[in-house]
Structures are given as C-alpha cells and as structure tokens.
Protein backbone atom coordinates (compact mmCIF):
# COMPACT_ATOMS: atom_id res chain seq x y z
CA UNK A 1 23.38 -15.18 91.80
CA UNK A 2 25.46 -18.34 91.06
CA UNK A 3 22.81 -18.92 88.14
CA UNK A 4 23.07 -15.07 86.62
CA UNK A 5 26.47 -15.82 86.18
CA UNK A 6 26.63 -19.26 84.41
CA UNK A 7 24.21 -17.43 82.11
CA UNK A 8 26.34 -14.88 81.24
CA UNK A 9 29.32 -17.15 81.29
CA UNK A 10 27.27 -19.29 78.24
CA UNK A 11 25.98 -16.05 76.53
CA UNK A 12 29.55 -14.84 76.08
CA UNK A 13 30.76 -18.09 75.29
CA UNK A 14 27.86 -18.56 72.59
CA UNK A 15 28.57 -15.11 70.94
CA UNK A 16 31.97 -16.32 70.68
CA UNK A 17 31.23 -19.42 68.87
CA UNK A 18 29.17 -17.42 67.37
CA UNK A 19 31.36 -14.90 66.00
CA UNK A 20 33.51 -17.51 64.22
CA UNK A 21 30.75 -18.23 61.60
CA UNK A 22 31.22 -14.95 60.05
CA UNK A 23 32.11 -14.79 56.52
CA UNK A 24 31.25 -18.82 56.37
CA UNK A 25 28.54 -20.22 53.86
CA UNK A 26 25.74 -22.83 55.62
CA UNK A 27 23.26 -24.84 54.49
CA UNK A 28 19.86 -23.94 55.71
CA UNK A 29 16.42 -25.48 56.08
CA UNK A 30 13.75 -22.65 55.81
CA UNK A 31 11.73 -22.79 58.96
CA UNK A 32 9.23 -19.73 58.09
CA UNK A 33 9.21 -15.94 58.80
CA UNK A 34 11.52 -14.41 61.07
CA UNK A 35 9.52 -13.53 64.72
CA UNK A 36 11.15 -9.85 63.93
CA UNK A 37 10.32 -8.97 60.13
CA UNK A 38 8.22 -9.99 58.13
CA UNK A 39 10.75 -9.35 55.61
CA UNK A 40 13.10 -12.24 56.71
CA UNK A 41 13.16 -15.57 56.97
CA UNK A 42 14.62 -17.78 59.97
CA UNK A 43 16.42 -21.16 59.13
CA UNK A 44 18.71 -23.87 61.14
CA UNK A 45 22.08 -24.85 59.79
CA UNK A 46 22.93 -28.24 60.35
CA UNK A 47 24.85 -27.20 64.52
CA UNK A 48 20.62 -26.29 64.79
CA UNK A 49 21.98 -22.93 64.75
CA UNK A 50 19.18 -20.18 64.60
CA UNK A 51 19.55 -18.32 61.05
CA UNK A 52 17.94 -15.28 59.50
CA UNK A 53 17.57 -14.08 56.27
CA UNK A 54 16.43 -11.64 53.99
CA UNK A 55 13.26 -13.53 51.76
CA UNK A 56 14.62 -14.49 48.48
CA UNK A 57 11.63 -15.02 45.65
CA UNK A 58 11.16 -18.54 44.64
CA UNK A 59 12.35 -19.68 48.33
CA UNK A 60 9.53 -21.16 50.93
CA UNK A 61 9.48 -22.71 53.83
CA UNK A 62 10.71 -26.24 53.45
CA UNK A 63 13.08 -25.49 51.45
CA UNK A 64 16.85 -25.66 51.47
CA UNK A 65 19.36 -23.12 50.55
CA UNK A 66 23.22 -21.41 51.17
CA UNK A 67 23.31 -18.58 53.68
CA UNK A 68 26.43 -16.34 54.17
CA UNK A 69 26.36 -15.23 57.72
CA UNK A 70 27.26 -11.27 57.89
CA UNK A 71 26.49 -10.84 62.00
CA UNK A 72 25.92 -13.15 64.89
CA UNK A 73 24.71 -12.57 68.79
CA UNK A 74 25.05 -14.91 71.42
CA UNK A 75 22.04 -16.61 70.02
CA UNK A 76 21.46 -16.05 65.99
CA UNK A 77 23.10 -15.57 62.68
CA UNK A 78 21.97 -13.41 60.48
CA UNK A 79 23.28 -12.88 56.97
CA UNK A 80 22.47 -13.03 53.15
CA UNK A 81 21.05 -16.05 50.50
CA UNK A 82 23.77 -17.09 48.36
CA UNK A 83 22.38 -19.66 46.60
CA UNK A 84 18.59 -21.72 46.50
CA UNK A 85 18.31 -25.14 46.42
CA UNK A 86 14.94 -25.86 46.09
C-alpha cells in the first residue's frame, strides 16, 4: 500500500514536470521508431526525457534535431519537428 502511493505521488509529480515543457523547443537525439506507431519516432532531450515525434523525411535514427513538445504524460513528450540537424 505504502508503495502504490509513492508511485502515484511520483506519477503526478512527473506529469507535472512534465506539463511545464509545453510550448518549449528541445534538442533531440533520434533513438528509432516509436513502440506505438510506426509513424513516429521516439527521441531523448538532453533531462533523458522520453520524446515522440511524427517521422520527418531526411531524419534517421542517430540523428539530431528540434522538437516542440505539444502534450506530455507523467512519462513522455510528444510534439512536432521544428527543425533537422542532421
């Protein structure tokens, strides 16, 4: 019981951190497709925060480039490409 609640304690806590990212541009290193779409990409920002994407063409894995986060959950940011850096 103790344990259920520390983890909802962080969760909320996380989301709020979280939540704060909105509307900022990061830096992201293109780890590969998103486990949920094939359609999107999933990055980490230099806090080794958990970003994803829709793919951009010309953009691969390894590569670098500006995200705009749009949403966030307790563990993820998603949002849009603003610029490549490859």
């Amino acid at each position: 019981r103790r344990l259920q609640e520390v983890i909802r304690l962080q969760t909320q806590v996380s989301y709020q951190h979280n939540l704060k990212d909105i509307g900022k541009a990061f830096k992201v290193l293109i780890e590969g497709d998103s486990k949920r779409s094939e359609q999107d990409f999933k990055g980490r920002n230099a806090q080794n925060k958990m970003v994803v994407f829709p793919k951009v063409e010309g953009l691969k894995p390894g590569d670098y480039c500006y995200v705009k986060i749009k949403e966030a959950t307790s563990a993820t940011l998603k949002g849009e490409v603003v610029e490549g850096l490859n």
